[in-house]
Protein backbone atom coordinates (compact mmCIF):
# COMPACT_ATOMS: atom_id res chain seq x y z
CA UNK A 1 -82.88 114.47 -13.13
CA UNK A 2 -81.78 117.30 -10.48
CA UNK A 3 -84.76 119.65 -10.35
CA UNK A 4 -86.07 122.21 -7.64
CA UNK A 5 -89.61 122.57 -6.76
CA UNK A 6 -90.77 125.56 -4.54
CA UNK A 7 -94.49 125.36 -2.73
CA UNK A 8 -96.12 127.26 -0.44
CA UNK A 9 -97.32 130.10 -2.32
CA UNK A 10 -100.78 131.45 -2.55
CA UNK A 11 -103.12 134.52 -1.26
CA UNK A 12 -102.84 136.41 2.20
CA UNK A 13 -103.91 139.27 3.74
CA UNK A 14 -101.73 142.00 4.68
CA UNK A 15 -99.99 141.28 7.91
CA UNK A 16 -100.20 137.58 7.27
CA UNK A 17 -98.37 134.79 7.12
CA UNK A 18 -96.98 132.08 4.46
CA UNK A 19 -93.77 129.41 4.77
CA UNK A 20 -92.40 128.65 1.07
CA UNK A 21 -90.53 125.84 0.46
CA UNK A 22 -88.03 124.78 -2.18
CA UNK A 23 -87.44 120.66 -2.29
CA UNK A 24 -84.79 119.68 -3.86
CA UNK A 25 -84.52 116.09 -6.14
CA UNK A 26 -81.58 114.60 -7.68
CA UNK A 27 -78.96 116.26 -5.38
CA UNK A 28 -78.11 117.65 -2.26
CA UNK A 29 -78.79 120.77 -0.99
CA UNK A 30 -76.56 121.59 1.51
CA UNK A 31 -73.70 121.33 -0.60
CA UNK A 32 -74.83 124.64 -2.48
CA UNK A 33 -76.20 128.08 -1.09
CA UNK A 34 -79.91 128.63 -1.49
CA UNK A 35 -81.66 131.66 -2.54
CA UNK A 36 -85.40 133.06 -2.48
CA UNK A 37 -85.53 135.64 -5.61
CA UNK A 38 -88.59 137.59 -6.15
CA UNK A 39 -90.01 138.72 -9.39
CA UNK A 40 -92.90 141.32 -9.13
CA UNK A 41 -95.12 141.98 -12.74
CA UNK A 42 -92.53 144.03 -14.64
CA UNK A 43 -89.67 144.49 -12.41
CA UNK A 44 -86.50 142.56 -12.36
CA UNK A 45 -86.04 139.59 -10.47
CA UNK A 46 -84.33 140.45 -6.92
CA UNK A 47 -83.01 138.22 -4.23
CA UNK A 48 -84.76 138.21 -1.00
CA UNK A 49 -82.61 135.69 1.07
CA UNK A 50 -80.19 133.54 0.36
CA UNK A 51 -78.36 130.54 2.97
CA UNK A 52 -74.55 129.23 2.38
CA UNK A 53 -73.91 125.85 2.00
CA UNK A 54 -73.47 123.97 5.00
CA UNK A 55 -69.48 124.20 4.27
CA UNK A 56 -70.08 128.00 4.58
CA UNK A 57 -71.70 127.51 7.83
CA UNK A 58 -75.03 128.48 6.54
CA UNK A 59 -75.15 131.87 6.73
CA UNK A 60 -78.40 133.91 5.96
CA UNK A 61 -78.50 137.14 4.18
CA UNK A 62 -81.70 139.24 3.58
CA UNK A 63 -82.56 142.26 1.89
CA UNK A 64 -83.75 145.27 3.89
CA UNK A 65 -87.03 145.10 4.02
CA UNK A 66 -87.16 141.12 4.64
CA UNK A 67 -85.07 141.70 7.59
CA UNK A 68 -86.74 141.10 11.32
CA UNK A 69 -89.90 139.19 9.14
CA UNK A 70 -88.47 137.01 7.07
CA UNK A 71 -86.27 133.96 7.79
CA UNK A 72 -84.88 131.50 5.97
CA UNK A 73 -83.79 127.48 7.78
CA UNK A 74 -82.22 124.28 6.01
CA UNK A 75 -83.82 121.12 7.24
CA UNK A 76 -80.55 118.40 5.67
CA UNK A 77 -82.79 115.81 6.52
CA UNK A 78 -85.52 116.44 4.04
CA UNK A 79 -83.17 118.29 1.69
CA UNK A 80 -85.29 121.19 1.73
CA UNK A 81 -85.09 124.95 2.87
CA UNK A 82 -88.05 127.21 4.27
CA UNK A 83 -88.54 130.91 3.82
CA UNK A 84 -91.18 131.98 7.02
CA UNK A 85 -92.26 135.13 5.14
CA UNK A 86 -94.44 137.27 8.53
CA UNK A 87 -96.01 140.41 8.72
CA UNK A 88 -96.52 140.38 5.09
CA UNK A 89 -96.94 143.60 3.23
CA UNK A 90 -98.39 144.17 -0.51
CA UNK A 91 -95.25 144.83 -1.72
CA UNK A 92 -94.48 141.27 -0.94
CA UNK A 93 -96.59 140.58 -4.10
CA UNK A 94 -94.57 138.32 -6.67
CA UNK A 95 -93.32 134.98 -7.91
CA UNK A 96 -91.39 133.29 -5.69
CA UNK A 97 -88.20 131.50 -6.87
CA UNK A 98 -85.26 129.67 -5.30
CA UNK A 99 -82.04 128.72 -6.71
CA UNK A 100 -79.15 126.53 -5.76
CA UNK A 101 -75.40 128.19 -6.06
CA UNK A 102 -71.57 127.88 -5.20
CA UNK A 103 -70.57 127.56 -1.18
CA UNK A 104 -70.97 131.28 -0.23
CA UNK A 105 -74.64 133.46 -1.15
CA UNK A 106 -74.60 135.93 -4.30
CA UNK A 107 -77.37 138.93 -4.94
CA UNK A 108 -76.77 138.34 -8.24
CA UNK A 109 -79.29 135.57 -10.59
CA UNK A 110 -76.30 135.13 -12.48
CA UNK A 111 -74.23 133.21 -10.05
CA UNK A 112 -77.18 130.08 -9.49
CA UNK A 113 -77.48 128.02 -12.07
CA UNK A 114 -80.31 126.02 -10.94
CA UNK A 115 -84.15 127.72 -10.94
CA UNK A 116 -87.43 126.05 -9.56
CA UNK A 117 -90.58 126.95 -11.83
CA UNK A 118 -91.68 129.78 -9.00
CA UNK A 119 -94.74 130.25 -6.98
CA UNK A 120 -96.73 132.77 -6.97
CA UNK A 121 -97.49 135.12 -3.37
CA UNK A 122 -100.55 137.57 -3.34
CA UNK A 123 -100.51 139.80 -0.21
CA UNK A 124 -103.66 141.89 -0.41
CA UNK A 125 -103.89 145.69 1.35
């Protein structure tokens, strides 16, 4: 059964430091593009970063205020990908969620049909 599975989540200071990862089973990531969405209490659920399949050469997108302190990686060889979230600031705060999609990266939840069960990041001020 194809499933996603995202871990790394948990409690940090402002300023800190966390690496999420999403692990795929049951297929193979780098045939699909990969997004981090984020889903703070009572907002909508907005994507972070996102990398292309490896047929769209991997390329990384991230919403403004991610840039320079996040960054998202592929490792193909344990069919996972890592979101290095620095510098964290309180408005960080969410669940965390990635999801698989076509070759090229979407902003939109629509287009990524796959969903891991989330984990949760606390960035305290």
């Amino acid at each position: 059964q194809a499933r996603l599975v995202e871990s790394g989540g948990g409690l940090v200071q402002s300023g800190g430091s966390l690496r999420l990862s999403c692990a795929a089973s049951g297929y193979t990531l780098r045939y699909f593009s990969v997004a981090w969405f984020r889903q703070a209490p009572g907002k909508e659920r907005e994507e972070v970063s996102c990398i292309s399949s490896t047929d769209g050469n991997s390329n990384t997108y991230y919403e403004d205020s991610a840039k320079g302190r996040f960054t998202i990686s592929r490792d193909n060889a344990k069919n996972t990908v890592t979101l290095q979230m620095n510098s964290l600031k309180p408005e960080d705060t969410g669940v965390y969620y990635c999801a698989t999609g076509g070759i090229s990266c979407s902003p939109h939840t629509r287009d990524f049909g796959s969903w891991g069960q989330g984990t949760q990041v606390t960035v305290s001020s």
